[in-house]
Protein backbone atom coordinates (compact mmCIF):
# COMPACT_ATOMS: atom_id res chain seq x y z
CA UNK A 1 -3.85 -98.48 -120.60
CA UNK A 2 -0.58 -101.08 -120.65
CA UNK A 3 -0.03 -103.84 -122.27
CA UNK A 4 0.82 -105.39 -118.82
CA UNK A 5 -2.81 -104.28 -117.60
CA UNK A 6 -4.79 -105.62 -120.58
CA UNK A 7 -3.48 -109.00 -120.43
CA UNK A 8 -4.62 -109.32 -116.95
CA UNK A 9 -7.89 -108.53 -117.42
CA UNK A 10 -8.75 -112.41 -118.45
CA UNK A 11 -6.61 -112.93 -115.46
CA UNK A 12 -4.97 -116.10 -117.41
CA UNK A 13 -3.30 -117.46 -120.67
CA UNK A 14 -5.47 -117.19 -123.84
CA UNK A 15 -4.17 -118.41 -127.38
CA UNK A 16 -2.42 -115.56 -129.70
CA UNK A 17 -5.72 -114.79 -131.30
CA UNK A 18 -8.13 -114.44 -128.67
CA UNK A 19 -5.29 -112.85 -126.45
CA UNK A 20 -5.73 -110.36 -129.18
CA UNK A 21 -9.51 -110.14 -129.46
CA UNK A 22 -9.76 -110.12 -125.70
CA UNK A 23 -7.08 -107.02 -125.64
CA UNK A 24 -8.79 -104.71 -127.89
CA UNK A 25 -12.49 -105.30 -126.50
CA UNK A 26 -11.05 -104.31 -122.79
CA UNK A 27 -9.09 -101.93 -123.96
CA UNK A 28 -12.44 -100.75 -125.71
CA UNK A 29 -14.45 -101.79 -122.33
CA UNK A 30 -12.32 -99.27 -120.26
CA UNK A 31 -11.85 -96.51 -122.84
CA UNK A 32 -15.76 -96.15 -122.63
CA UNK A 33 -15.78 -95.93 -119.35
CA UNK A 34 -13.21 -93.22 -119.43
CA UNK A 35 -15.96 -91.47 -121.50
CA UNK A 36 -18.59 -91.57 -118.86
CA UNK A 37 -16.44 -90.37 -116.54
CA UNK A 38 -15.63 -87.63 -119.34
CA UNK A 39 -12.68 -88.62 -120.56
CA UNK A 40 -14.07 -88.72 -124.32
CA UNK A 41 -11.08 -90.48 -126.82
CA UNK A 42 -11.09 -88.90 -130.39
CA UNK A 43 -12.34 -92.11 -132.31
CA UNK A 44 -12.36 -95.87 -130.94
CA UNK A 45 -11.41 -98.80 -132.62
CA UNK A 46 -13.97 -100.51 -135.59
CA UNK A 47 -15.49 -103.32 -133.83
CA UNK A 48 -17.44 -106.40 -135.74
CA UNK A 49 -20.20 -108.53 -134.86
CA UNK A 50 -18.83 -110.79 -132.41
CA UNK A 51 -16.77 -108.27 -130.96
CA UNK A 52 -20.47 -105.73 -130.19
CA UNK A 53 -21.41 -109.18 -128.56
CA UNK A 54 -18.65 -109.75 -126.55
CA UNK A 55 -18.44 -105.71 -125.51
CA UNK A 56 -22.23 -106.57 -124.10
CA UNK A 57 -21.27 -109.77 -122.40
CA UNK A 58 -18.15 -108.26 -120.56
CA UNK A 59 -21.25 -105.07 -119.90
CA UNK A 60 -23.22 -107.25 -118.53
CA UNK A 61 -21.27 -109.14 -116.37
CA UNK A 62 -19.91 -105.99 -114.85
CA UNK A 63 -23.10 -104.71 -114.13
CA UNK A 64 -22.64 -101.84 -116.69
CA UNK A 65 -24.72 -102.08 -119.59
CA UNK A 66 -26.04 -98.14 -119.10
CA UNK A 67 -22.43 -97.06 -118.08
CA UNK A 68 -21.33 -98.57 -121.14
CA UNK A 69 -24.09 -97.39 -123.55
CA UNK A 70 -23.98 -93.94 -122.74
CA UNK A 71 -20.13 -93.96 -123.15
CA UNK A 72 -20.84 -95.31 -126.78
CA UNK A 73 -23.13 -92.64 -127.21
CA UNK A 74 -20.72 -90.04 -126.01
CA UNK A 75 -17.93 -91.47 -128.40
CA UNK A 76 -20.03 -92.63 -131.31
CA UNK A 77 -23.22 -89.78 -131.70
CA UNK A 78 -24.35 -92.72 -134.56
CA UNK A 79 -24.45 -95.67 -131.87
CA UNK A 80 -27.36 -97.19 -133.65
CA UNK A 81 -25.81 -97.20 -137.32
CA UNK A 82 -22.69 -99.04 -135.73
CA UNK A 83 -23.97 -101.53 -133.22
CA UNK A 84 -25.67 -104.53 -134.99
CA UNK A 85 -29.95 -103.46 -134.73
CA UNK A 86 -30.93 -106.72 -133.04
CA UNK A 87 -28.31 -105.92 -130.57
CA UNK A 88 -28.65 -102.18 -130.24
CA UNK A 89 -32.07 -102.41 -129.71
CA UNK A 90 -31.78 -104.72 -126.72
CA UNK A 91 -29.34 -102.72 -125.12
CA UNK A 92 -31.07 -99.46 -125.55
CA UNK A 93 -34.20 -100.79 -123.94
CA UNK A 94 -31.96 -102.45 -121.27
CA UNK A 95 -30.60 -98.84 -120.72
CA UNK A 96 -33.95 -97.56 -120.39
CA UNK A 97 -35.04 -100.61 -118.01
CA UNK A 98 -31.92 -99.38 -116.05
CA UNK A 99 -33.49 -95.78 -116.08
CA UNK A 100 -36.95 -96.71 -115.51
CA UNK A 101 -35.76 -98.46 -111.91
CA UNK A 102 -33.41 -95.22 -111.11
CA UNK A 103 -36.41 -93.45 -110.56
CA UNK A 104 -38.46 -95.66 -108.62
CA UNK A 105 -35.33 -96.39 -106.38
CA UNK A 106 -34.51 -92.05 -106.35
CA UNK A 107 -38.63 -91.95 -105.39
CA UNK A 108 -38.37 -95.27 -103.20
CA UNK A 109 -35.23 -92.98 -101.21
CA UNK A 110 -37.50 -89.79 -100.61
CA UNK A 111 -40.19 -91.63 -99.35
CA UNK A 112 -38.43 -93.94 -96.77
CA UNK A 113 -36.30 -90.58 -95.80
CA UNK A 114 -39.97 -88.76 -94.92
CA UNK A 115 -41.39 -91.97 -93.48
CA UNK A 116 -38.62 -92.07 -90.54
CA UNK A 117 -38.49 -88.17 -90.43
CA UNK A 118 -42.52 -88.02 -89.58
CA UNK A 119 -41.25 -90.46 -86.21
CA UNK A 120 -38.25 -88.14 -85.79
CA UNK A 121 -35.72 -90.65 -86.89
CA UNK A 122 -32.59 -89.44 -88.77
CA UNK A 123 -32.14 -91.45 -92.00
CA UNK A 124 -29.12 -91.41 -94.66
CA UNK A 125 -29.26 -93.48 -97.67
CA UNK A 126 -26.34 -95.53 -98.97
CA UNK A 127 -24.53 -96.96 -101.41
CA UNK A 128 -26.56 -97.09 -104.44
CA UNK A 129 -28.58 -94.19 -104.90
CA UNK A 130 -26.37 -91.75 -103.21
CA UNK A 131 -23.54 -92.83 -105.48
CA UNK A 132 -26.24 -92.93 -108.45
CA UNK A 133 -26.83 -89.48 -108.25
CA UNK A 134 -22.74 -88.17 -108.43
CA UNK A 135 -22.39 -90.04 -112.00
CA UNK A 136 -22.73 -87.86 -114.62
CA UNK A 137 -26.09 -89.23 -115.72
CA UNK A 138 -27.87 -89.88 -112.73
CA UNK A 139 -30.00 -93.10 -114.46
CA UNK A 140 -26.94 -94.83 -116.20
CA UNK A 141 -26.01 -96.99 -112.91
CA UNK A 142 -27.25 -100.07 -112.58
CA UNK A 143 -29.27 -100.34 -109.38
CA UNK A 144 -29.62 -103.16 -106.90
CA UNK A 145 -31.19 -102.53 -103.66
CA UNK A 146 -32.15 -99.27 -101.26
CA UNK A 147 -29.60 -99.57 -98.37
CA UNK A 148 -30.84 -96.72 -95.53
CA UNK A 149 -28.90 -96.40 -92.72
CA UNK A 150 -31.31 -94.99 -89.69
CA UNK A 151 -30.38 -93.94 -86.38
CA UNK A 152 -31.23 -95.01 -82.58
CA UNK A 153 -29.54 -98.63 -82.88
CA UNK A 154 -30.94 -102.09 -83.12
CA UNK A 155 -33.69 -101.95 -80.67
CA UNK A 156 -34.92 -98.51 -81.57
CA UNK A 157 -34.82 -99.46 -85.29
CA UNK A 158 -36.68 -102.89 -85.23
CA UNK A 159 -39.20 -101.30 -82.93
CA UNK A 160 -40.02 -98.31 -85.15
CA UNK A 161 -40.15 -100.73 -87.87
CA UNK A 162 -42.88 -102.64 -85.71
CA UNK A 163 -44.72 -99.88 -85.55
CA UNK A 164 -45.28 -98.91 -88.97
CA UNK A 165 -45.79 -102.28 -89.82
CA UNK A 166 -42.71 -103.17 -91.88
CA UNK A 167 -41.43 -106.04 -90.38
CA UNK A 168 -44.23 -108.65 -92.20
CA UNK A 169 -41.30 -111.70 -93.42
CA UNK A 170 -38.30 -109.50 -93.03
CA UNK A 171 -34.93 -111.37 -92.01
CA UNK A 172 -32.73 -109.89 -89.39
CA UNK A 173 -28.60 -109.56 -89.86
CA UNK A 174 -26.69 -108.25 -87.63
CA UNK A 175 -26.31 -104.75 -89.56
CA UNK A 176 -29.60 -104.89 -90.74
CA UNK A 177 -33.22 -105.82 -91.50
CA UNK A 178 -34.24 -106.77 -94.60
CA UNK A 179 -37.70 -105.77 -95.71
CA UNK A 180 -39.63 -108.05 -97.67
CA UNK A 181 -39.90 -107.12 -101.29
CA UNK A 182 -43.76 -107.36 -101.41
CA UNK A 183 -44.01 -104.03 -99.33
CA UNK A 184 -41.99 -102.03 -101.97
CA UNK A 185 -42.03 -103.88 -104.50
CA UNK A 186 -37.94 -103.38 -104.78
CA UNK A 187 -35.38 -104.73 -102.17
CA UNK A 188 -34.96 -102.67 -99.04
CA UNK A 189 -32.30 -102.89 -96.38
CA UNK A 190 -32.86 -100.93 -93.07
CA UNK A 191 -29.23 -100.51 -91.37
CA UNK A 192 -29.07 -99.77 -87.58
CA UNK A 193 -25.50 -99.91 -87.83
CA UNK A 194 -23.73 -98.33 -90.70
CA UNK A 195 -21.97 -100.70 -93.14
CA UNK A 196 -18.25 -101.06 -92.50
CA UNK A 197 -16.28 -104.16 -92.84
CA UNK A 198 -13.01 -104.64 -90.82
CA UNK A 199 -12.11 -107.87 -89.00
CA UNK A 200 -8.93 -106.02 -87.29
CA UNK A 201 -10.06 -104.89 -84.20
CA UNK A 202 -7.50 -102.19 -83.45
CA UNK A 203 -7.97 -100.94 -87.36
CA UNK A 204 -11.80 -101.48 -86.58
CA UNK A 205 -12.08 -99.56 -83.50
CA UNK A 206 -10.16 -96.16 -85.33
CA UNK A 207 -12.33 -96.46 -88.62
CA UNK A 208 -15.83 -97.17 -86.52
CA UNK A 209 -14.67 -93.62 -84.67
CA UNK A 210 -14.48 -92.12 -87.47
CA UNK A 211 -17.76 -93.19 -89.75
CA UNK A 212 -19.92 -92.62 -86.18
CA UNK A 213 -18.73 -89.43 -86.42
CA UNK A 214 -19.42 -88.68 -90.19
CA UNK A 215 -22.63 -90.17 -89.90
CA UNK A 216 -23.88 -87.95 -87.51
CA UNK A 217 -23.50 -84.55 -89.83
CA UNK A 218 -25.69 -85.91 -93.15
CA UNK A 219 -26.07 -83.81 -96.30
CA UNK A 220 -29.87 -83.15 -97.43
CA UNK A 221 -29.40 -83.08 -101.34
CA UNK A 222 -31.89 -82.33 -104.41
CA UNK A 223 -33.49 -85.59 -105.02
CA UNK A 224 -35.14 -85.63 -101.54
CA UNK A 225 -33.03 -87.86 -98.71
CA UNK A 226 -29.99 -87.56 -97.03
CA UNK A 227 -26.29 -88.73 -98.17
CA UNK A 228 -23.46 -89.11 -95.58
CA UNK A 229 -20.57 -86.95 -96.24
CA UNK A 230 -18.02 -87.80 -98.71
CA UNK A 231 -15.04 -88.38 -96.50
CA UNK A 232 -17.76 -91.08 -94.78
CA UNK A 233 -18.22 -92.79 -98.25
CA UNK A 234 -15.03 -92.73 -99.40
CA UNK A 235 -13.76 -94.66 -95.73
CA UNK A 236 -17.00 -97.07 -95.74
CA UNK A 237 -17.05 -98.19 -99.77
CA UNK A 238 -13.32 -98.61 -99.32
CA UNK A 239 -14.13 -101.31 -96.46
CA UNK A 240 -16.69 -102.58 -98.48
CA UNK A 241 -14.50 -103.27 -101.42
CA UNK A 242 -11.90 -104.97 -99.49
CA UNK A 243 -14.72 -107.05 -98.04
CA UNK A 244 -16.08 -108.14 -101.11
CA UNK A 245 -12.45 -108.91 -102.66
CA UNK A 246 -12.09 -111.52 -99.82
CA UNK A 247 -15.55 -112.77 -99.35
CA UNK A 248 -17.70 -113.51 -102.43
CA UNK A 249 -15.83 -111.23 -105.47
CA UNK A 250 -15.70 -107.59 -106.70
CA UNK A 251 -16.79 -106.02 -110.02
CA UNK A 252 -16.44 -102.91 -111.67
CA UNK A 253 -19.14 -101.41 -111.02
CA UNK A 254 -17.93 -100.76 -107.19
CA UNK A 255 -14.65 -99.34 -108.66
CA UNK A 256 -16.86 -97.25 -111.23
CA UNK A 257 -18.65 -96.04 -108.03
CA UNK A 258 -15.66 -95.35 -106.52
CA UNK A 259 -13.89 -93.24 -109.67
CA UNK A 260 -16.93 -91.08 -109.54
CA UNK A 261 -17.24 -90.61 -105.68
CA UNK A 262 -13.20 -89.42 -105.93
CA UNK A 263 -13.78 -86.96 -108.63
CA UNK A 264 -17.29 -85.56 -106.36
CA UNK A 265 -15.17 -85.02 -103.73
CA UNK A 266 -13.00 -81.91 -102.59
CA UNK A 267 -9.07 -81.98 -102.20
CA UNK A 268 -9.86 -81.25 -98.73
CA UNK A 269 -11.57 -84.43 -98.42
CA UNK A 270 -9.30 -86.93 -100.15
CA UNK A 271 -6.74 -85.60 -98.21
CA UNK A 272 -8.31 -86.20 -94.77
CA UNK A 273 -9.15 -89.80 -95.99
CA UNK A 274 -5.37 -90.18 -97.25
CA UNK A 275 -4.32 -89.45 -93.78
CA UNK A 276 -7.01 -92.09 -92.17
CA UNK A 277 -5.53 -95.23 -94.34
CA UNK A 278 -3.09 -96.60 -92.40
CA UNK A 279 -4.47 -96.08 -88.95
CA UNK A 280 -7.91 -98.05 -90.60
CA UNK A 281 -6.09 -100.62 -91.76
CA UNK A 282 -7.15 -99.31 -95.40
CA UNK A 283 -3.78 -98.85 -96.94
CA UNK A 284 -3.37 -101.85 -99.11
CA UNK A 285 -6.49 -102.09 -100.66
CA UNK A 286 -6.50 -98.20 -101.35
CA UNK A 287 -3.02 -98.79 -102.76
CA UNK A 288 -4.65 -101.18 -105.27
CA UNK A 289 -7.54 -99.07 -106.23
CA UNK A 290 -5.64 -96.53 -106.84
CA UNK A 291 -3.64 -98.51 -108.97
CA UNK A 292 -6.51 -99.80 -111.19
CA UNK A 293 -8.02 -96.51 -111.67
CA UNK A 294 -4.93 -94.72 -112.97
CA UNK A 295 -4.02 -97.47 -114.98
CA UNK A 296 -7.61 -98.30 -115.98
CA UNK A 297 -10.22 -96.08 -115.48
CA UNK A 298 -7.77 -93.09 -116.31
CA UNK A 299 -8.28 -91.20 -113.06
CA UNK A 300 -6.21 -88.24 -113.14
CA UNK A 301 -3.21 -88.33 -110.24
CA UNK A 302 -5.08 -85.12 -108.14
CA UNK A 303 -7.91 -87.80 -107.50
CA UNK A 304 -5.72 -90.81 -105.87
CA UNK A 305 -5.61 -91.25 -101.93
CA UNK A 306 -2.47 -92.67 -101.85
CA UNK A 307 0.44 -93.77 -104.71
CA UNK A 308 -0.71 -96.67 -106.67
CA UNK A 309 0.49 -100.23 -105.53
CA UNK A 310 1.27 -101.82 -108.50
CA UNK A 311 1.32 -105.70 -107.81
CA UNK A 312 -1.28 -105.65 -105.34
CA UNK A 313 -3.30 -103.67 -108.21
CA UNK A 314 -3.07 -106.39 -110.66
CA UNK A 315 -4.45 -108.55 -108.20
CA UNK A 316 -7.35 -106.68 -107.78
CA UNK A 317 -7.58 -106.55 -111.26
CA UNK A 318 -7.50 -110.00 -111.83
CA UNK A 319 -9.82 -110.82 -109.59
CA UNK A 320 -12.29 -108.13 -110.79
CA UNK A 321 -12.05 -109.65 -114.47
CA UNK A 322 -12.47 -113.21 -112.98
CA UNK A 323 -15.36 -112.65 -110.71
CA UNK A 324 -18.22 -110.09 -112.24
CA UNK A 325 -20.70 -108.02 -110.30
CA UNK A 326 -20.43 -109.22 -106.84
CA UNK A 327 -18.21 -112.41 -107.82
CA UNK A 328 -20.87 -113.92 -109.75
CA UNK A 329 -18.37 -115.55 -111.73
CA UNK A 330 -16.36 -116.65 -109.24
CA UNK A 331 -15.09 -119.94 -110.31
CA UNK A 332 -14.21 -120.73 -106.58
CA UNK A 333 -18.23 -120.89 -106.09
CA UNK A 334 -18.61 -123.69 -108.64
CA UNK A 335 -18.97 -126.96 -107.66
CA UNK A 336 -20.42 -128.86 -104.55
CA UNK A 337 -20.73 -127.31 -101.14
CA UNK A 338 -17.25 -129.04 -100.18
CA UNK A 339 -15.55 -128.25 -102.60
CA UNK A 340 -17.10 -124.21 -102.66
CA UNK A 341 -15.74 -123.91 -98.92
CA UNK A 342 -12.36 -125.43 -100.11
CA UNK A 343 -12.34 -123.13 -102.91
CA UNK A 344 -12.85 -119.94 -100.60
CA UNK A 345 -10.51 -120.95 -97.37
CA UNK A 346 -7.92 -121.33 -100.43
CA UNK A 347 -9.00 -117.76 -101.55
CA UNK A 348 -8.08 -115.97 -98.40
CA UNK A 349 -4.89 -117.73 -97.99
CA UNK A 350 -3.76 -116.61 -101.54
CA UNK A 351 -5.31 -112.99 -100.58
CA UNK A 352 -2.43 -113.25 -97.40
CA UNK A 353 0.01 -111.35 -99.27
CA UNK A 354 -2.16 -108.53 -100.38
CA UNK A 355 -2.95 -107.52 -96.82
CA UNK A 356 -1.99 -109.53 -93.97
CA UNK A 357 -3.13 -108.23 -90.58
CA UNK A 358 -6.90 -108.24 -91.86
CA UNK A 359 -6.60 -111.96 -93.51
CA UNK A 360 -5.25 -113.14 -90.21
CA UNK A 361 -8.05 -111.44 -88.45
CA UNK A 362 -10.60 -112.84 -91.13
CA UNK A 363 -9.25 -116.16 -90.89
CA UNK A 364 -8.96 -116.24 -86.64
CA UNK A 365 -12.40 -114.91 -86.77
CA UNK A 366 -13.35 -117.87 -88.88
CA UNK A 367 -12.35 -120.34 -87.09
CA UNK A 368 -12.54 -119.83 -83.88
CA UNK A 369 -15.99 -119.42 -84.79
CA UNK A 370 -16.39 -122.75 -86.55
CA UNK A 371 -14.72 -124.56 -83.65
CA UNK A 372 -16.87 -122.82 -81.32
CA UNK A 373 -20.07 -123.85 -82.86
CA UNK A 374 -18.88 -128.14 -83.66
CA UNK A 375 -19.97 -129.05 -80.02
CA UNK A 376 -23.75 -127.52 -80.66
CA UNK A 377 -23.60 -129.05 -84.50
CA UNK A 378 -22.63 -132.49 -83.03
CA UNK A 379 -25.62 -132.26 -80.49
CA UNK A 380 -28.07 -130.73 -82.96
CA UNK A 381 -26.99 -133.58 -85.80
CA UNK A 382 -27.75 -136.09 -82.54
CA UNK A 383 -31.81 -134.66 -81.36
CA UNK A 384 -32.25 -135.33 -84.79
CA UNK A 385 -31.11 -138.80 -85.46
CA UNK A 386 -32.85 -139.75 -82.26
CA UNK A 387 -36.25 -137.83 -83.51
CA UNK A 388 -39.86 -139.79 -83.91
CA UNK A 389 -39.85 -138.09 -87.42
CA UNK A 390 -36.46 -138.99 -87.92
CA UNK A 391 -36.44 -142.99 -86.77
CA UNK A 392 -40.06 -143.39 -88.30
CA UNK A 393 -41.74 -143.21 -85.22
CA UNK A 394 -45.58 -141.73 -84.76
C-alpha cells in the first residue's frame, strides 16, 4: 500500500503524530484484510493499547469486526496473548455474535427459498448471504438483512405475500416489500424487481437487459437457496456501490464483498462484465474500485474489470474512510434537516467530476421531481392550516 493511499484514508490533514499513528493502524487495517482474503504477510507491525483500540474502532465502523478478527488470527495464531484481554474478549464474542446470526440468516435463506418454491415461485437471494457464503469463512461477514429477489412482478409478489400472510405492518418501496421484523425475527426484504441503481436511462435500459436476463438462469448452491450468477452480481453490486457513493455513503465492507465476489468468479466472467462497463454506464466507478482494491485490498491484476482509475480511486477512498458502513459517518448527515439536504445537493455536485452523465441524470431526476411535487406541498401545507384540529376548532 502507498504512502499516497494511506494518507487518504482520514481523507484530511492530521498533525505529524497522529498522521503517523493513523498510517500504521490502516496500513495494519488493510494488511488484515489482505489475510482474509489469503494474502497472509510474514509478521505485522507491534501494536499498543490505544492502537488495539483504535484497530477495533476503524473494525467497527467498517462493519468488519469478524473480517478483521479472523485476519488477526490468520497472522497472529496467539491473538489472545497480544490483544489487550478486556478487549480480546469483547471482540471474540462479537465475532461469535457475528457467527451466531450467519446461521440464522443462511437458515432464514433456505426457508424463504422453500416457502415460495411450495407456490411455484422462483426465488434468488441477494446481497448478503449469497456474498456471505464466497468469503473464505462463511460466518466472518457481518450480516444485515435477507434481501430475496422473487419472480412474477409487483402484483404477483404482494399477492402471494397476501396469501401466506406476510404482509401484517410491512412497508411497500418501489423495489420491494419490507416484512416486518416480528415475523422473522430478523429484517426481510422481498424484491419484485431486482436491485439495480442507474438514473441514466440509455445506460439503464442496456444494464436492466442484461440483469433480467441473468436473473432468469439462478444457481441452486449447498446451503439451500438460490444465488444469481456471478456476472449478475458483479453488474448489480457495482450499481449498488455507485449508488451508495452518491446517496447516503459507502464502506468497506461492500468493497470487501466485492474483492471476494472477483476472486469467486471465472476469467470468463470478469471478462464478459469488462465488456458490459461502458455500455452500463459502469465504467467510472469500476475504474475506481479497481483502483482501491489493487492499491488496497491487494487484489491481484487477473481479478480487475478494467485498469485502475487512479484519481477517481482516491475519491472513493476518501469517501469510504469518511463515511463508515453505509455512510454512517457521513458528516454531510450532521446537523438540522436544512442544513443535511444542503450538505447532500453539495455532495453530488462535488461527485460531478467522478462520473458525469449519471450525476446529471441523478440531479434532473431530483428536481424535476421536487418541482413537480411544490404545487401538491403548497395545497397539502394549506387543508391543514385551514383544519378544525388545526385552528382549534371542535
Amino acid at each position: 500500500m502507498t504512502n499516497s493511499a494511506l494518507t487518504l484514508i482520514k481523507g484530511r490533514t492530521a498533525t505529524r503524530s497522529s498522521a503517523v499513528r493513523d498510517n500504521r493502524l490502516s496500513a495494519v487495517f488493510f494488511d488484515l484484510l489482505r489475510a482474509a482474503l489469503g494474502d497472509v504477510p510474514g509478521e505485522l507491525v507491534e501494536l499498543n493499547t490505544e492502537e488495539w483500540l483504535g484497530l477495533h474502532k476503524q473494525a467497527t465502523k467498517q462493519a468488519l469486526l469478524g473480517v478483521i478478527f479472523y485476519g488477526l488470527q490468520r497472522v497472529y495464531p496467539d491473538t489472545e496473548q497480544r490483544i489487550p484481554k478486556d478487549l480480546y474478549l469483547k471482540w471474540f464474542y462479537q465475532a461469535e455474535a457475528i457467527r451466531g446470526l450467519n446461521q440464522t440468516h443462511y437458515e432464514l435463506s433456505k426457508k424463504l427459498t422453500s416457502l415460495f418454491a411450495e407456490r411455484g415461485a422462483k426465488s434468488v437471494i441477494l446481497k448478503g448471504q449469497a456474498n456471505s457464503r464466497i468469503y473464505p469463512d462463511k460466518f466472518i461477514r457481518q450480516t444485515g438483512d435477507v434481501d430475496i429477489w422473487v419472480a412474477g412482478g409487483r402484483d404477483k409478489v404482494v399477492s402471494l405475500l397476501s396469501q401466506m400472510g406476510l404482509l401484517e405492518n410491512a412497508k411497500f418501496s418501489a423495489h420491494e416489500v419490507t416484512l416486518s421484523r416480528d415475523t422473522f425475527g430478523v429484517d426481510v426484504e422481498v424484491h419484485f424487481n431486482y436491485i439495480y441503481d442507474c438514473r441514466n436511462p440509455f445506460a439503464n435500459k442496456r444494464l436492466r437487459q442484461i440483469l433480467s436476463y441473468e436473473i432468469e438462469c439462478p444457481v441452486a448452491v449447498d446451503e439451500g437457496f438460490n444465488v444469481a450468477s456471478n456476472k449478475f452480481s458483479m453488474l448489480m453490486q457495482l450499481s449498488h456501490i455507485r449508488k451508495h457513493l452518491l446517496g447516503h455513503g459507502v464502506g468497506c465492507r461492500q468493497i470487501m464483498d466485492y474483492a471476494v465476489l472477483l476472486q469467486a468468479s471465472q476469467d470468463s466472467e470478469r471478462a464478459e462484465v469488462s465488456q458490459a462497463l461502458a455500455s452500463t454506464g459502469l465504467k467510472p466507478i469500476a475504474g475506481a474500485l479497481m483502483w482501491v482494491l489493487s492499491e488496497c485490498f491487494g487484489l491481484k491484476d487477473e481479478y480487475l474489470l478494467c485498469a485502475p482509475d487512479v484519481s477517481r480511486g482516491r475519491r472513493l477512498l476518501a469517501e469510504i474512510s469518511d463515511d463508515g458502513n453505509f455512510g454512517k459517518n457521513a458528516k454531510r448527515k450532521r446537523g438540522g434537516v436544512f442544513r443535511w439536504w444542503l450538505r447532500n445537493r453539495l455532495h453530488l455536485l462535488r461527485m460531478l467530476p467522478f462520473d458525469f452523465p449519471e450525476v446529471s441524470w441523478f440531479l434532473l431526476r431530483y428536481w424535476g421531481a421536487f418541482l413537480y411535487y411544490i404545487p401538491k406541498r403548497i395545497y397539502l401545507l394549506y387543508k391543514y392550516k385551514k383544519s378544525p384540529t388545526k385552528s382549534g376548532m371542535t
